[in-house]
N, C-alpha and C. Protein backbone atom coordinates (compact mmCIF):
# COMPACT_ATOMS: atom_id res chain seq x y z
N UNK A 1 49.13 -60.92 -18.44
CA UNK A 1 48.06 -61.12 -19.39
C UNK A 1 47.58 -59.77 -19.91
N UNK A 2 47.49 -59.41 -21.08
CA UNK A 2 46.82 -58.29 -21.78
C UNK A 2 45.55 -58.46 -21.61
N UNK A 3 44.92 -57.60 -21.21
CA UNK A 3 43.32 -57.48 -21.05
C UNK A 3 42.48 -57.07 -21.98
N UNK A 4 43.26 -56.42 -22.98
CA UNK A 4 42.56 -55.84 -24.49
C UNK A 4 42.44 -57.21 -25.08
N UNK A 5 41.11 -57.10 -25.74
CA UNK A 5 40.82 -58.70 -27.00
C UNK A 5 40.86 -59.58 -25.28
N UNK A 6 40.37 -59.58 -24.20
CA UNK A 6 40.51 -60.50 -23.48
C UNK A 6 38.98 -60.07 -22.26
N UNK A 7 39.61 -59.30 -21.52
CA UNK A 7 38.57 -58.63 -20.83
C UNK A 7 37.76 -57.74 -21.47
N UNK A 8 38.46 -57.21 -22.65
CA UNK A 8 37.24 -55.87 -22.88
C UNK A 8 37.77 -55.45 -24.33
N UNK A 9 37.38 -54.97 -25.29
CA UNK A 9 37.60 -54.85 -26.21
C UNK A 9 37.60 -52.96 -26.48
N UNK A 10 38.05 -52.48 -27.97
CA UNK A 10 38.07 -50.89 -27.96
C UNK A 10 36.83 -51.02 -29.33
N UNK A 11 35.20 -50.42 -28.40
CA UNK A 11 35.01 -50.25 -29.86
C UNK A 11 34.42 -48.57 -30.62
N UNK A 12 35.12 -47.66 -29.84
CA UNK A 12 35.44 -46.49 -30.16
C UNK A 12 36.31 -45.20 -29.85
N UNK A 13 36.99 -44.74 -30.61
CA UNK A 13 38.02 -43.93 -30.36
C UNK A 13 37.67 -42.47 -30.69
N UNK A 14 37.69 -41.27 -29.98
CA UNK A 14 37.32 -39.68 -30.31
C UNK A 14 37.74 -39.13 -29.44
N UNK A 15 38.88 -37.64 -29.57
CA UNK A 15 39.49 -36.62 -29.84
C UNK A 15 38.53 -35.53 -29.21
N UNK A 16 38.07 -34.86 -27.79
CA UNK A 16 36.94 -33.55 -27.98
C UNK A 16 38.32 -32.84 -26.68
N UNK A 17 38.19 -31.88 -27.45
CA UNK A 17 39.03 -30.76 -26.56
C UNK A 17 40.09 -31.01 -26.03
N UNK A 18 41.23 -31.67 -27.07
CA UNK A 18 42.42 -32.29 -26.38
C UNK A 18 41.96 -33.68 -24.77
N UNK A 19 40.78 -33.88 -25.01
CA UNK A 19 40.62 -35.52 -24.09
C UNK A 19 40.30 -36.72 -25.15
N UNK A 20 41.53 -37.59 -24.82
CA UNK A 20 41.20 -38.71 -25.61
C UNK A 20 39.67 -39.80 -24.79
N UNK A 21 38.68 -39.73 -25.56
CA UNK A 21 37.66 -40.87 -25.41
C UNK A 21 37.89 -42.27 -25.65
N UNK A 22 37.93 -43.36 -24.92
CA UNK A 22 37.70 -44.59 -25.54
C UNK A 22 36.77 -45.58 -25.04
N UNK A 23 36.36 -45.85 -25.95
CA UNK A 23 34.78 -46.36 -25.22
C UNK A 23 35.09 -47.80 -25.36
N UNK A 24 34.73 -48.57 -24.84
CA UNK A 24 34.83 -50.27 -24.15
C UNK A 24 33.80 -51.06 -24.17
N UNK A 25 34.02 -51.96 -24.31
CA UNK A 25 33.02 -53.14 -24.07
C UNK A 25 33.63 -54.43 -23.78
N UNK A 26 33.23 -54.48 -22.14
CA UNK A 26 33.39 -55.76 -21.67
C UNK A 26 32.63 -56.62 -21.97
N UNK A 27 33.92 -58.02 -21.42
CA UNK A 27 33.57 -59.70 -22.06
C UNK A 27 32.92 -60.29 -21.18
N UNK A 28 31.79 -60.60 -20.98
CA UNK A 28 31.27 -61.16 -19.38
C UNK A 28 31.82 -62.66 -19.32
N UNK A 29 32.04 -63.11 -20.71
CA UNK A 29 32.54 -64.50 -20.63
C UNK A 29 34.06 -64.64 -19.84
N UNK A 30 34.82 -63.54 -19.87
CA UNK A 30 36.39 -63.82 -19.50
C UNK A 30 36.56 -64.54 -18.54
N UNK A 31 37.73 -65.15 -18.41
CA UNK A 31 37.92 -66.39 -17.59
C UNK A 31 37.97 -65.21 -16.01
N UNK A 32 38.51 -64.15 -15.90
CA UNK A 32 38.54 -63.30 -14.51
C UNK A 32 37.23 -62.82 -14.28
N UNK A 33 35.91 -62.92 -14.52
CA UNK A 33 34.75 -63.23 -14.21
C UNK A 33 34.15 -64.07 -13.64
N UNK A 34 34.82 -65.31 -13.83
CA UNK A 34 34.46 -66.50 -13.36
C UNK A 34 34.85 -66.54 -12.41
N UNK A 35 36.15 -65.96 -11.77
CA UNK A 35 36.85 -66.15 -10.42
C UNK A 35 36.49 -65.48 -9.30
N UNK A 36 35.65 -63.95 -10.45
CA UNK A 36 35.15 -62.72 -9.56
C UNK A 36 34.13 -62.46 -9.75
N UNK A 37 33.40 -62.85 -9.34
CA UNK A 37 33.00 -63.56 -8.48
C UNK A 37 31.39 -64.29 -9.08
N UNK A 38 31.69 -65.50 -9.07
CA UNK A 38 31.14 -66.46 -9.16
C UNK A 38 29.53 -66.25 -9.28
N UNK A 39 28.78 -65.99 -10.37
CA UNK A 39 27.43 -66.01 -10.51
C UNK A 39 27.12 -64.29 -9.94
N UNK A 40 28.05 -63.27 -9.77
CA UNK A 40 27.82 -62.32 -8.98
C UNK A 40 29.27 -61.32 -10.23
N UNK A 41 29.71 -61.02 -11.10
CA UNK A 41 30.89 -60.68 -11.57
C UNK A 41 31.14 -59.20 -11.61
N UNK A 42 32.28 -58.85 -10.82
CA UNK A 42 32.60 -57.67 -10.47
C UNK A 42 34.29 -57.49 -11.06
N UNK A 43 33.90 -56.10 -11.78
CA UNK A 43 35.38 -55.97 -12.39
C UNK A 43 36.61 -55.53 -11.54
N UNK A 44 37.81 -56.27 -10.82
CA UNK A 44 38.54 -56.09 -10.19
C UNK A 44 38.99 -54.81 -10.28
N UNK A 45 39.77 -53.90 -9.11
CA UNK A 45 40.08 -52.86 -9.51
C UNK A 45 41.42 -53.06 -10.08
N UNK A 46 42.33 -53.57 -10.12
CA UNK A 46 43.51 -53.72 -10.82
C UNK A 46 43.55 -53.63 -12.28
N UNK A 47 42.03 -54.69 -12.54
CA UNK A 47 42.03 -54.85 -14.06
C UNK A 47 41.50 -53.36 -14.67
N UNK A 48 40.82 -52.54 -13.58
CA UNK A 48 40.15 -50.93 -14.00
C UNK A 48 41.14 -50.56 -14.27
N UNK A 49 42.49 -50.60 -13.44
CA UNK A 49 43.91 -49.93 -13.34
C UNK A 49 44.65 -49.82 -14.94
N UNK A 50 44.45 -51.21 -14.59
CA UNK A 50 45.65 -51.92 -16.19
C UNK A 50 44.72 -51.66 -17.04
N UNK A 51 43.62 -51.90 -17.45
CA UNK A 51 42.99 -51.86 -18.34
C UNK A 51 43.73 -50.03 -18.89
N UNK A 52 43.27 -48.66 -18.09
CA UNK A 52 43.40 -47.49 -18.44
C UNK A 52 44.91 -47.50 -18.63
N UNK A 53 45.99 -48.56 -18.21
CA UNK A 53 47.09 -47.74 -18.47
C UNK A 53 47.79 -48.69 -19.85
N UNK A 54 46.59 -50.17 -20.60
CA UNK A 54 47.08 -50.55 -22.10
C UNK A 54 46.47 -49.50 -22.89
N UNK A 55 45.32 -48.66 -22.39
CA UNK A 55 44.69 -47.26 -23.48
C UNK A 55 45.82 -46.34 -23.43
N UNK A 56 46.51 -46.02 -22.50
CA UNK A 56 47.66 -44.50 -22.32
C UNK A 56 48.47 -45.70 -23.69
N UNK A 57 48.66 -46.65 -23.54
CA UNK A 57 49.83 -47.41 -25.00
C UNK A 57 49.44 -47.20 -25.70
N UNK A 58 48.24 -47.50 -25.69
CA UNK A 58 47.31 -47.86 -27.31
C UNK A 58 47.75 -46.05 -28.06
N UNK A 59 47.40 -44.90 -26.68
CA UNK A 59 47.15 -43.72 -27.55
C UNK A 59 48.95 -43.57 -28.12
N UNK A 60 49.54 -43.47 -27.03
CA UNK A 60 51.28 -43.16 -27.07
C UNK A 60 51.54 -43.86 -28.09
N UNK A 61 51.39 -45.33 -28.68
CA UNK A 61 51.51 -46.26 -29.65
C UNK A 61 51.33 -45.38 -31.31
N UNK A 62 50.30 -44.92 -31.18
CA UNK A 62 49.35 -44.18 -32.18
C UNK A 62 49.75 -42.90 -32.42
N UNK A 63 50.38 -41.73 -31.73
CA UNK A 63 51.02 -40.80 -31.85
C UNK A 63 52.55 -41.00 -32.41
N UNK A 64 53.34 -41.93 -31.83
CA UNK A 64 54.73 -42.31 -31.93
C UNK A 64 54.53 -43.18 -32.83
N UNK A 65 53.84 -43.80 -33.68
CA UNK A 65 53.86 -44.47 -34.96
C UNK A 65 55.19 -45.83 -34.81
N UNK A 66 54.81 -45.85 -33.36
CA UNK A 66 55.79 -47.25 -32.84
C UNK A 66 54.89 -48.03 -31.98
N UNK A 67 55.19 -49.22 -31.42
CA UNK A 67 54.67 -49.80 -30.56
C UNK A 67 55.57 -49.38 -28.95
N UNK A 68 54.45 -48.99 -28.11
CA UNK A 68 54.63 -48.30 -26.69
C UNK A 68 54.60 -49.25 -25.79
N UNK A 69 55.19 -49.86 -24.58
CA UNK A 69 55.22 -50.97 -23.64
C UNK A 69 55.33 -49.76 -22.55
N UNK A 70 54.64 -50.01 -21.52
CA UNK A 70 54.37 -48.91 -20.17
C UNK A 70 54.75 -49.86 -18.76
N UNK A 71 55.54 -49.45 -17.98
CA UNK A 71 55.10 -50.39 -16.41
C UNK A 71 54.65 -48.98 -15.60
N UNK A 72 53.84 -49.61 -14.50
CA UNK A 72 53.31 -48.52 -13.79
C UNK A 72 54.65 -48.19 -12.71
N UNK A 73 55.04 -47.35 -12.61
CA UNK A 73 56.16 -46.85 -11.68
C UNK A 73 55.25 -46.36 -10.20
N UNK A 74 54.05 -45.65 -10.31
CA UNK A 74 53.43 -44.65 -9.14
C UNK A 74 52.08 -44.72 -9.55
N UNK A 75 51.23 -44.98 -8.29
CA UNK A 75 49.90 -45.06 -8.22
C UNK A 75 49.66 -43.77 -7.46
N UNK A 76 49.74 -42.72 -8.25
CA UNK A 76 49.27 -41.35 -7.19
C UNK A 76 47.75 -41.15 -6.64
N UNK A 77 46.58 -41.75 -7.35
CA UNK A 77 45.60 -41.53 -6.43
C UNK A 77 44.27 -42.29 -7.41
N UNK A 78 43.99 -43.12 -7.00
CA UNK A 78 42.84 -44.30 -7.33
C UNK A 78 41.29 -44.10 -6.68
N UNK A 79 40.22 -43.85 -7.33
CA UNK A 79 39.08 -43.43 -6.45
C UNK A 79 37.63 -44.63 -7.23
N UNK A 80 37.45 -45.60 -6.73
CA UNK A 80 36.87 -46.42 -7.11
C UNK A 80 35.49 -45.85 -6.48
N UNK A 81 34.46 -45.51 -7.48
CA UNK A 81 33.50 -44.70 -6.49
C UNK A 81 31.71 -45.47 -6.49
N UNK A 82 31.76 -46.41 -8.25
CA UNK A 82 31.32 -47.57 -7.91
C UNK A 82 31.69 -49.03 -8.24
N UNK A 83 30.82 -49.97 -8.26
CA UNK A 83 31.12 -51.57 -8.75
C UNK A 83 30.73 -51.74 -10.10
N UNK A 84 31.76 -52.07 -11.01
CA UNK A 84 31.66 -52.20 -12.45
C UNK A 84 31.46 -53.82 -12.63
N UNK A 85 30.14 -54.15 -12.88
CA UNK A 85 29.71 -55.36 -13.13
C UNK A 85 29.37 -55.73 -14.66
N UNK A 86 29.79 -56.88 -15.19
CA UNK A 86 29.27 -56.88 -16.86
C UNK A 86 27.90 -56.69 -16.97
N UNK A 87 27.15 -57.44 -15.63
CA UNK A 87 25.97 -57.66 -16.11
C UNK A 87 25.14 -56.76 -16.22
N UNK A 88 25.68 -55.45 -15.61
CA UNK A 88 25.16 -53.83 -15.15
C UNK A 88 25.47 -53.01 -16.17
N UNK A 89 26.53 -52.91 -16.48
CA UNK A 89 27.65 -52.21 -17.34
C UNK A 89 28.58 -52.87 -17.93
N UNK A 90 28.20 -52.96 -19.45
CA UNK A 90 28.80 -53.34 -20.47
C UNK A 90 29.66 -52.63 -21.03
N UNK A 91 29.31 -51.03 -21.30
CA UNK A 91 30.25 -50.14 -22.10
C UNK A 91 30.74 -49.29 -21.16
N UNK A 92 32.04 -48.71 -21.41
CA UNK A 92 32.54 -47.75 -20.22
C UNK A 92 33.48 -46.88 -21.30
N UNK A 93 33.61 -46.13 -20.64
CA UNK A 93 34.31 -44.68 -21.37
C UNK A 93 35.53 -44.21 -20.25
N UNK A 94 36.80 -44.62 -21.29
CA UNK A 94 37.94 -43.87 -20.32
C UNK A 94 38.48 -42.85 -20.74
N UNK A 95 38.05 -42.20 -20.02
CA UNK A 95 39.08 -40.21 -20.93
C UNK A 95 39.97 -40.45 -20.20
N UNK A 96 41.00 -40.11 -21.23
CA UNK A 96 42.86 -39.58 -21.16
C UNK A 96 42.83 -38.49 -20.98
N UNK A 97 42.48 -37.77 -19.69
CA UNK A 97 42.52 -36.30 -19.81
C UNK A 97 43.88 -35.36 -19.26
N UNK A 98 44.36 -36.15 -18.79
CA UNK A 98 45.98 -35.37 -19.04
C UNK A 98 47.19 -36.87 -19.55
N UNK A 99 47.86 -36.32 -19.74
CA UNK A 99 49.15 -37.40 -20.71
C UNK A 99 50.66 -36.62 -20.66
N UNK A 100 51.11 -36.31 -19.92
CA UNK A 100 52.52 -35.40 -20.00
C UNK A 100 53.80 -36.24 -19.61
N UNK A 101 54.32 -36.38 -21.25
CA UNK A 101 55.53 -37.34 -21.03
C UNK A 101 56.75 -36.32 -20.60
N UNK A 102 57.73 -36.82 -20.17
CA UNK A 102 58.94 -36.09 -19.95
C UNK A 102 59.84 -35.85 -20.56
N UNK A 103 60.70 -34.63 -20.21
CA UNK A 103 61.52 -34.12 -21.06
C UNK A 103 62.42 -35.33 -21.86
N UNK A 104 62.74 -36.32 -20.86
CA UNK A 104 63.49 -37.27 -21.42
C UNK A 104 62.54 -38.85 -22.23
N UNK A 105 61.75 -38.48 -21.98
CA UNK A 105 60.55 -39.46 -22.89
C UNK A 105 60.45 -40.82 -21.91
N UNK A 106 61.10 -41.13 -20.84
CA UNK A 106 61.52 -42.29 -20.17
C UNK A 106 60.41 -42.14 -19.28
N UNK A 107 59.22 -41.00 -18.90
CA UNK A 107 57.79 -41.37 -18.34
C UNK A 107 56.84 -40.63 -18.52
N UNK A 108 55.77 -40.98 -18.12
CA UNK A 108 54.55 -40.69 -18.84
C UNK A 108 53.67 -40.59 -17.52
N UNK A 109 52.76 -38.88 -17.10
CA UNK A 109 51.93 -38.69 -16.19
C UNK A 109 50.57 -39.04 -16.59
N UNK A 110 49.46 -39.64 -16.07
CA UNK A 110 48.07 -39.29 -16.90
C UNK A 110 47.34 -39.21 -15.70
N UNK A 111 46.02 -38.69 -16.11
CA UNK A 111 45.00 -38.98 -15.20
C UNK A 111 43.88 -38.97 -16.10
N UNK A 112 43.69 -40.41 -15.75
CA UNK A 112 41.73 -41.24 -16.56
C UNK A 112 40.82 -41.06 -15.28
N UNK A 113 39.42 -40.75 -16.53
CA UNK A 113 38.72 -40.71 -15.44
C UNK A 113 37.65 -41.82 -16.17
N UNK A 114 36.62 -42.66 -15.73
CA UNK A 114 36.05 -43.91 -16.21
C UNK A 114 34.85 -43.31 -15.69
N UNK A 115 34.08 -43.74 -17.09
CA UNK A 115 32.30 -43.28 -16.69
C UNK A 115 32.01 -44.84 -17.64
N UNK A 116 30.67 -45.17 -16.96
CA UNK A 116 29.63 -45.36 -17.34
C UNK A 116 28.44 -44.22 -18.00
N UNK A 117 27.94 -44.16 -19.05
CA UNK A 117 27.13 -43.47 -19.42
C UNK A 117 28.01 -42.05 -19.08
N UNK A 118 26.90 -41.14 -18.42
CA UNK A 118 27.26 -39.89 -17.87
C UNK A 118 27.94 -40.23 -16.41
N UNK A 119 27.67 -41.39 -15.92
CA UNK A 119 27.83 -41.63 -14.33
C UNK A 119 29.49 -42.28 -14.03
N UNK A 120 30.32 -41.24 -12.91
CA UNK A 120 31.43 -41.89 -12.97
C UNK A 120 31.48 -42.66 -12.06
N UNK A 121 32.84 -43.51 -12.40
CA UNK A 121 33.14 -44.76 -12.05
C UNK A 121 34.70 -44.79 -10.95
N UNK A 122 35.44 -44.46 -11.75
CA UNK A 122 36.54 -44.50 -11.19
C UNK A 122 37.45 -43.13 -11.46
N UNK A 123 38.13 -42.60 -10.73
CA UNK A 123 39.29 -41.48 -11.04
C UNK A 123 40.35 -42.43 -10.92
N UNK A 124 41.67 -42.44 -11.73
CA UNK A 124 43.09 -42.94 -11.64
C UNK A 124 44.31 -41.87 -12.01
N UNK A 125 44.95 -41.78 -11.75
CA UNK A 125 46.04 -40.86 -11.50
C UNK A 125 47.64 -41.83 -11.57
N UNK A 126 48.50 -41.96 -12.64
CA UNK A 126 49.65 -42.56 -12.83
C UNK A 126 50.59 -41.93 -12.84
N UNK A 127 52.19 -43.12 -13.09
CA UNK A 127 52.93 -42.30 -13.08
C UNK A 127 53.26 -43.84 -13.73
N UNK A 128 53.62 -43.66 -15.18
CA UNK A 128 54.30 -45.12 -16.01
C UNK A 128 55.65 -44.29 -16.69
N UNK A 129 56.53 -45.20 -16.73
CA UNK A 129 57.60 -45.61 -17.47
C UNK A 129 57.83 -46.65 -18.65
N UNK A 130 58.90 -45.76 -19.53
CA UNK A 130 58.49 -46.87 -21.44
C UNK A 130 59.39 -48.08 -20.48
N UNK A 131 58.91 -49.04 -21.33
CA UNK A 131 60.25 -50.27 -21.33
C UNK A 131 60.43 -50.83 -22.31
């Protein structure tokens, strides 16, 4: 399931010092709210995961003036530091602050870091491959 137009939508994009910004706004209605948890809704960390690695497409998509498909190959280091709830936090901000594809273009390093406001949220650290 794509989580963009589903869980959370993009409703801003900005460029400061070679870090890509993209700012978010979650759906409190989504059907994976309802499951997670029930009158209490907490954003899974998987969907934190996937969510930052359809933005590494969206940007790769947008540079390469093609459409980008990513699988995650390596989870090098995940730091969930608080609970991202809709009803708490609606907008979130994921900087692309590193992106280094390979010589052979076949993968792609990043590391997002996810704030709320000024306050962070999560560090993620990848290792995706095109398909």
């Amino acid at each position: 399931m794509q989580l963009k137009n589903n869980l959370y939508k993009i409703i801003r994009k900005e460029e400061v010092d070679r870090v890509v910004n993209y700012t978010i706004e979650l759906s409190p209605s989504c059907v994976i709210y309802a499951a997670h948890f029930p009158g209490e809704p907490i954003t899974p960390g998987v969907c934190i995961v996937q969510m930052g690695k359809e933005l590494v497409e969206e940007q790769l998509s947008e540079q390469c003036s093609t459409p980008c498909k990513l699988m995650i190959t390596k989870v090098k280091n995940v730091k969930f530091l608080s609970v991202i709830s809709p009803g708490e936090t609606l907008h979130l901000t994921y900087q692309v602050k590193k992106l280094v594809m390979s010589e052979d273009g076949a993968s792609v390093e990043t590391q997002l870091i996810v704030l709320a406001e000024e306050k962070l949220m999560a560090k993620i650290s990848l290792v995706l491959r095109t398909v």
